[in-house]
Protein backbone atom coordinates (compact mmCIF):
# COMPACT_ATOMS: atom_id res chain seq x y z
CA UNK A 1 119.20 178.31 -83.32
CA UNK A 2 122.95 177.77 -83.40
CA UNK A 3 122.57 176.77 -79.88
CA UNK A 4 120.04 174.54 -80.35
CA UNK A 5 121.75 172.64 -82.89
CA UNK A 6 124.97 171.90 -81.03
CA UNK A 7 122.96 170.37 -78.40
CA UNK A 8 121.12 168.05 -80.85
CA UNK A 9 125.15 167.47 -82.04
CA UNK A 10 126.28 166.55 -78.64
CA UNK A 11 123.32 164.53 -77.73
CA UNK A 12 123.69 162.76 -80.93
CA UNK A 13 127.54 161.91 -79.82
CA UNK A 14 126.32 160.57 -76.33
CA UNK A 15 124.21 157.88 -77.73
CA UNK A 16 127.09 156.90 -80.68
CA UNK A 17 129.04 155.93 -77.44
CA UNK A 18 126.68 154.56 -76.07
CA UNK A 19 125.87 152.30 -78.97
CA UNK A 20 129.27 151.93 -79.57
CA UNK A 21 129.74 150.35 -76.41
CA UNK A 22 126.92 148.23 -75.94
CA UNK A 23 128.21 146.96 -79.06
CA UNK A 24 131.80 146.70 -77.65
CA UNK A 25 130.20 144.60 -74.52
CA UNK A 26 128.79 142.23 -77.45
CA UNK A 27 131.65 141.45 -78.73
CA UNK A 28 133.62 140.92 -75.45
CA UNK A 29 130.60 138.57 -74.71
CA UNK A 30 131.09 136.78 -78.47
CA UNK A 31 134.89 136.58 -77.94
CA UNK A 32 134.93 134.93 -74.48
CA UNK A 33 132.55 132.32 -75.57
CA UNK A 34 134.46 131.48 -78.38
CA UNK A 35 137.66 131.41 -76.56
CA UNK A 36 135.60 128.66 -73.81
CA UNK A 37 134.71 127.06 -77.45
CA UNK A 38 137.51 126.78 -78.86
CA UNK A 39 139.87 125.69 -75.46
CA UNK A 40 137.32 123.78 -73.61
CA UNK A 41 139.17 120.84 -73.40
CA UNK A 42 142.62 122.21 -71.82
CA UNK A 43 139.43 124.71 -69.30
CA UNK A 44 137.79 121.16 -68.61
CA UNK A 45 141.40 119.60 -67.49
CA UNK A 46 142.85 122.88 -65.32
CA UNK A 47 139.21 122.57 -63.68
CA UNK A 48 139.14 119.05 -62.87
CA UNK A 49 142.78 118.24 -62.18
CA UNK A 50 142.91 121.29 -59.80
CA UNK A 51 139.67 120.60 -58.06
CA UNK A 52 141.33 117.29 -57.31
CA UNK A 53 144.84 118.57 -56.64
CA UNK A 54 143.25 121.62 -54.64
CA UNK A 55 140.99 118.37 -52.74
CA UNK A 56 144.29 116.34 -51.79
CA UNK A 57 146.63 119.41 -50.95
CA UNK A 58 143.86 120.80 -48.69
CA UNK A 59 143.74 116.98 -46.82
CA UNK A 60 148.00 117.76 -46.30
CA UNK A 61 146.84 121.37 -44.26
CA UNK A 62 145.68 121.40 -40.45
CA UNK A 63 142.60 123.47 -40.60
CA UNK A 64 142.31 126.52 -38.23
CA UNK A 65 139.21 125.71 -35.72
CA UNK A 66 138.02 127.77 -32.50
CA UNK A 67 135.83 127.29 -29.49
CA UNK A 68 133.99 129.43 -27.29
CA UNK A 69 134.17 129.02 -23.97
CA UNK A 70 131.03 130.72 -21.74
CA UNK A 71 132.50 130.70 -18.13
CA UNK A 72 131.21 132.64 -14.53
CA UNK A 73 134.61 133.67 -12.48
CA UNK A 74 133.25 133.38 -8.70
CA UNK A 75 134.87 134.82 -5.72
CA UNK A 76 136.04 138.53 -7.02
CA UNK A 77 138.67 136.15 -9.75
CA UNK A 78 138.09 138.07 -12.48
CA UNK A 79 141.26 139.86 -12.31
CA UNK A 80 143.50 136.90 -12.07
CA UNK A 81 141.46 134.83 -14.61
CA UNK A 82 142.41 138.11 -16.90
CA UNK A 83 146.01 138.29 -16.19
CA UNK A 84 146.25 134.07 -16.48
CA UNK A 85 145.08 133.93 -19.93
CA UNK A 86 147.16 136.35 -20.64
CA UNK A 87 150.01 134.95 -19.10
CA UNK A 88 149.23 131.71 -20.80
CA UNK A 89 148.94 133.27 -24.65
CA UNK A 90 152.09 134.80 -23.97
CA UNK A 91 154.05 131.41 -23.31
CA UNK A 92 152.32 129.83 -25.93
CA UNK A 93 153.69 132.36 -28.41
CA UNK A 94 157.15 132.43 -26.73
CA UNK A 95 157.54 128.61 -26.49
CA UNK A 96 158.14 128.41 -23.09
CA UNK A 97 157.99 124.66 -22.27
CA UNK A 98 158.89 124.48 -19.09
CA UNK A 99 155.86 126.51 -18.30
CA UNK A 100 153.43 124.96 -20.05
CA UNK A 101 154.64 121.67 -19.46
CA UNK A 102 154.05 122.70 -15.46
CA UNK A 103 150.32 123.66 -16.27
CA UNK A 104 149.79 120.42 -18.23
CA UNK A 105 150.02 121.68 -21.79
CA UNK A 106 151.74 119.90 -24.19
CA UNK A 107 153.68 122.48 -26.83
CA UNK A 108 154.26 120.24 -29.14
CA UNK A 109 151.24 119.43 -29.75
CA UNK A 110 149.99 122.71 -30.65
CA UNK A 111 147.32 122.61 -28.27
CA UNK A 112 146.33 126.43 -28.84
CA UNK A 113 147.84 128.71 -31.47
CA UNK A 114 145.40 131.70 -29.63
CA UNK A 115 143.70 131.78 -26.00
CA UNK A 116 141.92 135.70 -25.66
CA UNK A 117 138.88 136.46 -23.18
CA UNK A 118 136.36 139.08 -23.26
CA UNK A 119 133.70 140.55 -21.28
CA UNK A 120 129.78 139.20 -22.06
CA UNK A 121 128.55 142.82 -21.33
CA UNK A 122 125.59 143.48 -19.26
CA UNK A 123 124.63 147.13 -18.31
CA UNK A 124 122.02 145.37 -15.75
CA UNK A 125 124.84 143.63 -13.85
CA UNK A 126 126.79 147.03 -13.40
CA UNK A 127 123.49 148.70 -12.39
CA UNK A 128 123.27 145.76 -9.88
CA UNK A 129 126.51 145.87 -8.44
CA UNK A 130 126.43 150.28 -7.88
CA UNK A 131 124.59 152.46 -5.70
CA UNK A 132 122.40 155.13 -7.62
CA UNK A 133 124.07 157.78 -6.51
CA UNK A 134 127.70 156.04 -7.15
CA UNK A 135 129.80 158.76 -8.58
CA UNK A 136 131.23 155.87 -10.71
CA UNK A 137 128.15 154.74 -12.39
CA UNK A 138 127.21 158.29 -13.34
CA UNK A 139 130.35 158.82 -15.04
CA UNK A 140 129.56 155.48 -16.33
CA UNK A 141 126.41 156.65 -18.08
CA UNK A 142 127.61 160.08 -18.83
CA UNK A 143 130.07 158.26 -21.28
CA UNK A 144 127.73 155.22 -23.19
CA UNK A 145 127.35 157.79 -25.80
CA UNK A 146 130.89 158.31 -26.87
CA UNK A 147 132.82 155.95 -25.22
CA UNK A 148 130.46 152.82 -25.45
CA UNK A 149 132.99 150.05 -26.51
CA UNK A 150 135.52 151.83 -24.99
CA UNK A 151 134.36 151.96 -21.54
CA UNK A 152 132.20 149.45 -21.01
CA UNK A 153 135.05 146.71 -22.33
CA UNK A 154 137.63 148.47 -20.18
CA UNK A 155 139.71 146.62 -17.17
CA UNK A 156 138.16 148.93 -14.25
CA UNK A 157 134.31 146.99 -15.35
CA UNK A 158 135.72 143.25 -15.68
CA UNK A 159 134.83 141.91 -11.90
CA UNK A 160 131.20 143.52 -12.39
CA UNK A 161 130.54 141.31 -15.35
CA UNK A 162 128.78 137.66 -14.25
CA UNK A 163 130.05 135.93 -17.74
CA UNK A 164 133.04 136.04 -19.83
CA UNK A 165 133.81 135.02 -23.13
CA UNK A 166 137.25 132.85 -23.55
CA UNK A 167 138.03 132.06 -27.68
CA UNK A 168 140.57 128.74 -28.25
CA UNK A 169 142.24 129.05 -31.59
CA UNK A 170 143.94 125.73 -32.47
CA UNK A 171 144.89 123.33 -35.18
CA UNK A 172 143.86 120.26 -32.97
CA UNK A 173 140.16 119.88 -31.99
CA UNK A 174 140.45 118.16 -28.86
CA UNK A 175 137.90 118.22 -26.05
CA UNK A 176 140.94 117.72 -23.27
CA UNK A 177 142.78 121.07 -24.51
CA UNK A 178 139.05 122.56 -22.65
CA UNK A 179 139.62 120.63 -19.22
CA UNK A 180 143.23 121.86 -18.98
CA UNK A 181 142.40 125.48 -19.54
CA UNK A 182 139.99 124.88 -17.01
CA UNK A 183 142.05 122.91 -14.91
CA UNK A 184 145.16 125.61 -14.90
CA UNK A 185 142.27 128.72 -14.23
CA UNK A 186 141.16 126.62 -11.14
CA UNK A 187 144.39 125.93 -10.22
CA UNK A 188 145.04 129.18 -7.65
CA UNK A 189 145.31 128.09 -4.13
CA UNK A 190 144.58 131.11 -2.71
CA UNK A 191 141.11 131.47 -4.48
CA UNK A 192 140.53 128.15 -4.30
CA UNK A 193 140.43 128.58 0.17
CA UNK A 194 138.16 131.43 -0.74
CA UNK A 195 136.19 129.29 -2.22
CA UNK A 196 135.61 127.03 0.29
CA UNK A 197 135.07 129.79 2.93
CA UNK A 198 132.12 131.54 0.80
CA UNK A 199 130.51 128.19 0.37
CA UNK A 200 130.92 127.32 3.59
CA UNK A 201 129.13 130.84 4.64
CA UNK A 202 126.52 130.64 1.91
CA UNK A 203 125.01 127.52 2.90
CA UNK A 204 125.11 128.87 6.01
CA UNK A 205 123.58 131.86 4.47
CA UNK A 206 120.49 129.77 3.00
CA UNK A 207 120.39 128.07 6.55
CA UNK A 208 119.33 131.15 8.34
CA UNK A 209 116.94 131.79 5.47
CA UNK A 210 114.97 128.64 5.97
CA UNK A 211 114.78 129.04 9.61
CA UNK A 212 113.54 132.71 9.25
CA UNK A 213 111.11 131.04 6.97
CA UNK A 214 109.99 128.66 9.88
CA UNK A 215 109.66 131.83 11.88
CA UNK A 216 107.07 133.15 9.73
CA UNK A 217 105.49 130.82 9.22
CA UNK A 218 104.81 130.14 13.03
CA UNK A 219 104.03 133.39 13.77
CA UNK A 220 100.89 133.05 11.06
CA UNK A 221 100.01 129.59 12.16
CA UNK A 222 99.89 130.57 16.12
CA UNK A 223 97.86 133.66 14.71
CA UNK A 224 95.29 131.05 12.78
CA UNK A 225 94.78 129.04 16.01
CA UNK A 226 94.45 131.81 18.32
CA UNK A 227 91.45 133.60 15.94
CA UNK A 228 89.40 130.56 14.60
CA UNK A 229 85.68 130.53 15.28
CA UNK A 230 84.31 127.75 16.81
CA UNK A 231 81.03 128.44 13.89
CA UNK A 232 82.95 128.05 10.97
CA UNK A 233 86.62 126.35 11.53
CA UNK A 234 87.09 126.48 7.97
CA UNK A 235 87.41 130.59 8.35
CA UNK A 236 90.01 132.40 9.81
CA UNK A 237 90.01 135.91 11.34
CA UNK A 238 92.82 138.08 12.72
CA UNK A 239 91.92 140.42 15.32
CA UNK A 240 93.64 142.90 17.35
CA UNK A 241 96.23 142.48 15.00
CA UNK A 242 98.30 145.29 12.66
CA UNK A 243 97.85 144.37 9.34
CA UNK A 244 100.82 146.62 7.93
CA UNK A 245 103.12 144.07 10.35
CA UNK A 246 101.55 141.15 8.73
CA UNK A 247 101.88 142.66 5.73
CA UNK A 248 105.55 143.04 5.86
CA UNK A 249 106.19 140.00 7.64
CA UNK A 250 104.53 137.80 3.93
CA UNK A 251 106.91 140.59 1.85
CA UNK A 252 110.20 139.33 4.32
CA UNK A 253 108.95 135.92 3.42
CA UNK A 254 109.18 136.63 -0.43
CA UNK A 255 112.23 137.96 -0.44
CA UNK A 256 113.87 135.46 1.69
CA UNK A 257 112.18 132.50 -0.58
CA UNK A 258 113.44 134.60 -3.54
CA UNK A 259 117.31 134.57 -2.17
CA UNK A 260 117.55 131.16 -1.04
CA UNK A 261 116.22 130.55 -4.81
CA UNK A 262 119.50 132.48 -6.15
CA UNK A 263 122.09 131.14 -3.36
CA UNK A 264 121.00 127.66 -4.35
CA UNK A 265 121.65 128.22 -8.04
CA UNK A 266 124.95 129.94 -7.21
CA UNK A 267 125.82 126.96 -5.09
CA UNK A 268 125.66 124.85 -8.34
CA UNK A 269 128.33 126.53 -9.43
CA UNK A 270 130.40 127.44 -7.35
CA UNK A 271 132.28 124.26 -7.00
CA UNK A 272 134.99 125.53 -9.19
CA UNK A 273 136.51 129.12 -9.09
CA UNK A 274 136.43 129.11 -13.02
CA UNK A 275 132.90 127.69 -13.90
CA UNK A 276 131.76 126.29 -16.91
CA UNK A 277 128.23 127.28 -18.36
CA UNK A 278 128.36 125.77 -21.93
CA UNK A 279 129.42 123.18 -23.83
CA UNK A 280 132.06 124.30 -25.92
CA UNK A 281 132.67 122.48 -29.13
CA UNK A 282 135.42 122.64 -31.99
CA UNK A 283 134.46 124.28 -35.24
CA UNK A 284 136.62 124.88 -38.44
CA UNK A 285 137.20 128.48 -39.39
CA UNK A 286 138.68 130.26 -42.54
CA UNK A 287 138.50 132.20 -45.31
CA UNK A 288 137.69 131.56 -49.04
CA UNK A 289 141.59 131.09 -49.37
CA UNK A 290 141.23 128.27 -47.12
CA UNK A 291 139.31 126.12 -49.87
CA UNK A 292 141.87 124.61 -52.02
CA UNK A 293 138.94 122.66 -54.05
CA UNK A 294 137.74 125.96 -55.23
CA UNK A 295 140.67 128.29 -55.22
CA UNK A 296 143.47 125.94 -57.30
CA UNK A 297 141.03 125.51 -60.53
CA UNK A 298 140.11 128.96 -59.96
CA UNK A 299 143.82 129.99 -60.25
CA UNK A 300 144.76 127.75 -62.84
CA UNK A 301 141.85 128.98 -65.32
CA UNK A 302 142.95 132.57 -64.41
CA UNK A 303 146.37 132.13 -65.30
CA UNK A 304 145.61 130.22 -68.80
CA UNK A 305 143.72 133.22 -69.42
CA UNK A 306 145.86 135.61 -68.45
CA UNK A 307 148.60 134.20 -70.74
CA UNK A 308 145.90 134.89 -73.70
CA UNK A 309 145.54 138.36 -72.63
CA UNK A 310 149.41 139.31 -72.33
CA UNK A 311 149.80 137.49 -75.75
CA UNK A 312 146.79 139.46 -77.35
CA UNK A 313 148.45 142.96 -75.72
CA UNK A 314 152.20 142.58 -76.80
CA UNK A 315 150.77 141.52 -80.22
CA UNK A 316 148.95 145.05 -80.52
CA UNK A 317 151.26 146.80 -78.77
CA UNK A 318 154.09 145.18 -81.74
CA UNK A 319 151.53 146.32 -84.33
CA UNK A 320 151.47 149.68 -83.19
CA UNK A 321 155.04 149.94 -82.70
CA UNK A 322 155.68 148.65 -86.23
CA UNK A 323 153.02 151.28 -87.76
CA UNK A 324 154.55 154.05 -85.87
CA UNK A 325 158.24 153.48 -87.55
């Protein structure tokens, strides 16, 4: 019985706090409205003037903006597109003019406070580019699981990758900072005679395709002539023929159409070593910081109120001080 009632003691203690503080809450709710009652004026004027001030001392900052650039690096590059953006984020940080100035950068201008690149990742293209039973694409698998970003971001994996992803950082949204990055990646003479020798050899490539094509095609239309009836001329037969040969001849045909169809569409872009395959464009980015409009009123509010609430605590803290002596 004894126990019962202390529980019925200590429930009834639970909801006094409780009450208590809902009741609390009500008058923290009361207070604050009377406090925006009673200073609403000076609130209004901290608001306003610092929305404005915020508005014109925002217009006096360079805002931070990016771009993303989508390129293909052609002719095995992807190493030395890698190490030049590198190479060129470094000088940019260290201020070397006289290299930048060689590239056709302009340091003064701030042209790029950040240049990084990144791999777009595609498992297909490294299934493309290995053998099945390629020791390195089996250790490749074997790790997805635990080593996912790891691995498949890692240096050893960049030439496999058809697309990369280069990010511009910069206080000055201009379209010509995007041709000179382009401009200094393409600017390798080395790769750039590779580049004329591979498209020299791939239109040569789509040559021998189209007259393999012809060849086919001959061989079926000398076939046609030789087996029309003289009954119907609209019908064709093949006799004495293999059919499996035939067969394989219209599946050589396929494939050949089928890589003419991707050596044409590589051909489109492999005029440059560093291609382009978007259009990048200049965007602002930042943080809620970044909004002066918003975060000066915001400020100025908190402070005023703040100056309230270290008033209201030294004034208890004196009373309690004065009780206790």
């Amino acid at each position: 019985m004894a126990q019962n009632n202390q529980e019925e003691v200590d429930l009834f203690l639970v909801f006094d706090k409780i009450k208590k503080g809902y009741h609390n809450f009500l008058a923290s709710i009361y207070k604050a409205i009377q406090f925006i009652i009673k200073h609403w004026i000076i609130l209004l004027i901290l608001i306003v003037g610092g929305y404005f001030a915020g508005y014109f001392w925002q217009k006096t900052i360079k805002e931070t903006k990016e771009t993303t650039l989508i390129v293909q690096n052609n002719f095995n590059s992807s190493s030395y597109v890698y190490q030049a953006i590198k190479l060129l984020n470094t000088k940019y940080q260290q201020g070397d003019v006289n290299f930048l100035n060689k590239n056709g950068f302009n340091y003064d201008d701030a042209e790029i406070n950040e240049i990084t690149i990144e791999p777009i990742v595609n498992i297909i293209d490294l299934l493309e580019m290995h053998e099945t039973n390629d020791r390195n694409l089996d250790a490749f698998i074997s790790n997805i699981e635990v080593e996912d970003e790891d691995l498949l971001v890692s240096e050893a994996f960049y030439p496999e990758y058809t697309y990369h992803r280069i990010i511009v950082t910069t206080q000055e949204s201009n379209p010509e900072t995007i041709h000179k990055i382009l401009n200094y990646l393409n600017s390798n003479p080395l790769l750039n005679k590779i580049k004329t020798v591979v498209v020299d050899e791939t239109k040569l490539h789509v040559e021998h395709n189209n007259t393999s094509i012809e060849n086919i095609d001959a061989v079926f239309e000398a076939i046609s002539e030789k087996n029309e009836t003289v009954g119907n001329a609209s019908q064709v037969f093949v006799k004495n023929q293999d059919n499996s040969d035939l067969h394989q001849l219209l599946e050589r045909k396929k494939e050949l159409i089928d890589e003419n169809e991707v050596l044409k569409t590589e051909l489109l872009k492999y005029d440059k070593v560093v291609s382009l395959i978007n259009t990048p464009e200049f965007y602002a980015i930042g943080s809620f910081t970044n909004n002066k409009k918003i975060l000066l009123p915001l400020t100025l509010v908190f402070i005023y109120i703040m100056i309230f609430v270290v008033r209201s605590f030294y004034t208890a803290g004196k009373k309690y001080a004065n009780e206790e002596s």
